[in-house]
Protein backbone atom coordinates (compact mmCIF):
# COMPACT_ATOMS: atom_id res chain seq x y z
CA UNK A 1 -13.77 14.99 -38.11
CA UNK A 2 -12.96 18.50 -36.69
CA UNK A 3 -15.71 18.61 -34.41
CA UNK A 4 -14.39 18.76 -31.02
CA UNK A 5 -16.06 15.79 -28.56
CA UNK A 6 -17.77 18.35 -25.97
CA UNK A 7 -19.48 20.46 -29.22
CA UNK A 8 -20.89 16.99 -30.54
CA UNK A 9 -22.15 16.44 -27.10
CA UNK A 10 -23.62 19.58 -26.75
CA UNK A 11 -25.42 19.45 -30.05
CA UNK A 12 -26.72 16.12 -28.64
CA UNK A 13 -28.40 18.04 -26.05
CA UNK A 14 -29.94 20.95 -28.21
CA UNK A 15 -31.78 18.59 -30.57
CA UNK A 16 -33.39 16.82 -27.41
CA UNK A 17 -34.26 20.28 -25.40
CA UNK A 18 -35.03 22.50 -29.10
CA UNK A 19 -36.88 25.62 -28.38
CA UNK A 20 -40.54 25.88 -29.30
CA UNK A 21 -39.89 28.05 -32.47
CA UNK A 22 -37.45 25.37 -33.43
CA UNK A 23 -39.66 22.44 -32.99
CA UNK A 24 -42.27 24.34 -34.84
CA UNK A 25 -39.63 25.20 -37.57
CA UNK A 26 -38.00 21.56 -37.89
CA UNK A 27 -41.70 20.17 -38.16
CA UNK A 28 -41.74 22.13 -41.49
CA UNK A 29 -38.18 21.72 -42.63
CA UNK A 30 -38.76 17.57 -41.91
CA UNK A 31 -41.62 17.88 -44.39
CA UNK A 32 -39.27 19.74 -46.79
CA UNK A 33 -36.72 16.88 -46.77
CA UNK A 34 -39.40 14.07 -47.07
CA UNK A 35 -41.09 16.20 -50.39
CA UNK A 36 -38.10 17.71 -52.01
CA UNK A 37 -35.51 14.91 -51.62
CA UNK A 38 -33.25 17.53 -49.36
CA UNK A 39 -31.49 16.56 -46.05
CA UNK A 40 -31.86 19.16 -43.57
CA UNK A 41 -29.91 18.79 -40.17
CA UNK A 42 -30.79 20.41 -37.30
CA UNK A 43 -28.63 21.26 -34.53
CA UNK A 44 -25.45 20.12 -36.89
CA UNK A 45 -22.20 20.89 -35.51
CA UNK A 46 -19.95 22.72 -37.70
CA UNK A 47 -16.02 23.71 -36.84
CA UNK A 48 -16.84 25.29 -33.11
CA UNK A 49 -20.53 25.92 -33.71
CA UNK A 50 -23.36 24.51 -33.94
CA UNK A 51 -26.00 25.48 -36.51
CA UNK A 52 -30.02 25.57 -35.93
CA UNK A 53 -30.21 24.01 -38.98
CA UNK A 54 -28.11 22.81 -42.11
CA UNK A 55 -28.01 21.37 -45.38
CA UNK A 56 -24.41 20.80 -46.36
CA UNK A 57 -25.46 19.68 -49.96
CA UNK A 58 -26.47 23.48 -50.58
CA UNK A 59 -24.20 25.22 -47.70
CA UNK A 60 -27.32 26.34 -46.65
CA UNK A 61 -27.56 27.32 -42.78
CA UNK A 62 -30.69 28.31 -40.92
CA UNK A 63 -30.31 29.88 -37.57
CA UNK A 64 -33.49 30.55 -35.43
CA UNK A 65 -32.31 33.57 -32.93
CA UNK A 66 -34.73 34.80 -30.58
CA UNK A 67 -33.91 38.36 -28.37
CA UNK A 68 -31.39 36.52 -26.53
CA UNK A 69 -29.21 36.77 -29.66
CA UNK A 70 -27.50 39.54 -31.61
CA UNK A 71 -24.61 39.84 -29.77
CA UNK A 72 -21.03 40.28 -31.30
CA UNK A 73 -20.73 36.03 -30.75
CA UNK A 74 -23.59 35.96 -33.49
CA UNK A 75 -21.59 38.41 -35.55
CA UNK A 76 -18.83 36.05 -35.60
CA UNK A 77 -20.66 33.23 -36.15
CA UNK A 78 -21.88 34.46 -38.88
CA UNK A 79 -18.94 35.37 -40.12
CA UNK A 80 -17.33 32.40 -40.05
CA UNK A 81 -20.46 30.76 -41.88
CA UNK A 82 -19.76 32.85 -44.88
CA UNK A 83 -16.49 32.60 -44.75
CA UNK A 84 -16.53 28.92 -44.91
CA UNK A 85 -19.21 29.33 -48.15
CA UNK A 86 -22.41 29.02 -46.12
């Protein structure tokens, strides 16, 4: 893949230290892919970044940003989501 070795490692680390609000939120989303047959990643690497959460099947990204985020990095981020058709 495309995903360079240090981003893979670094997603490694989010899903093991995932913020409160995340835990919370992947509790839910973990139900959603046991009921509704989906398949919900969380802390996915994708090209340079690395999403909250993902479901490739849909292009669907989820990104839990608390007041630490906002910035013009999140901007492009998010650009570079919908540019790639999330």
């Amino acid at each position: 893949t495309d995903i360079a070795p240090h981003t893979r490692a670094n997603a490694r680390r989010l899903r093991a230290e995932m913020t409160p609000q995340e835990l919370k939120l992947w509790t839910q989303l973990r139900d959603l892919n046991h009921h509704l047959g989906l398949n919900i990643r969380r802390q996915a690497p994708i090209g340079r970044y690395i999403a909250d959460f993902v479901e490739f099947g849909r292009k669907l990204v989820i990104e839990v940003d608390g007041g630490q985020h906002g910035g013009p990095e999140d901007t492009a981020r998010d650009a570079w989501f919908a540019a790639e058709g999330f």
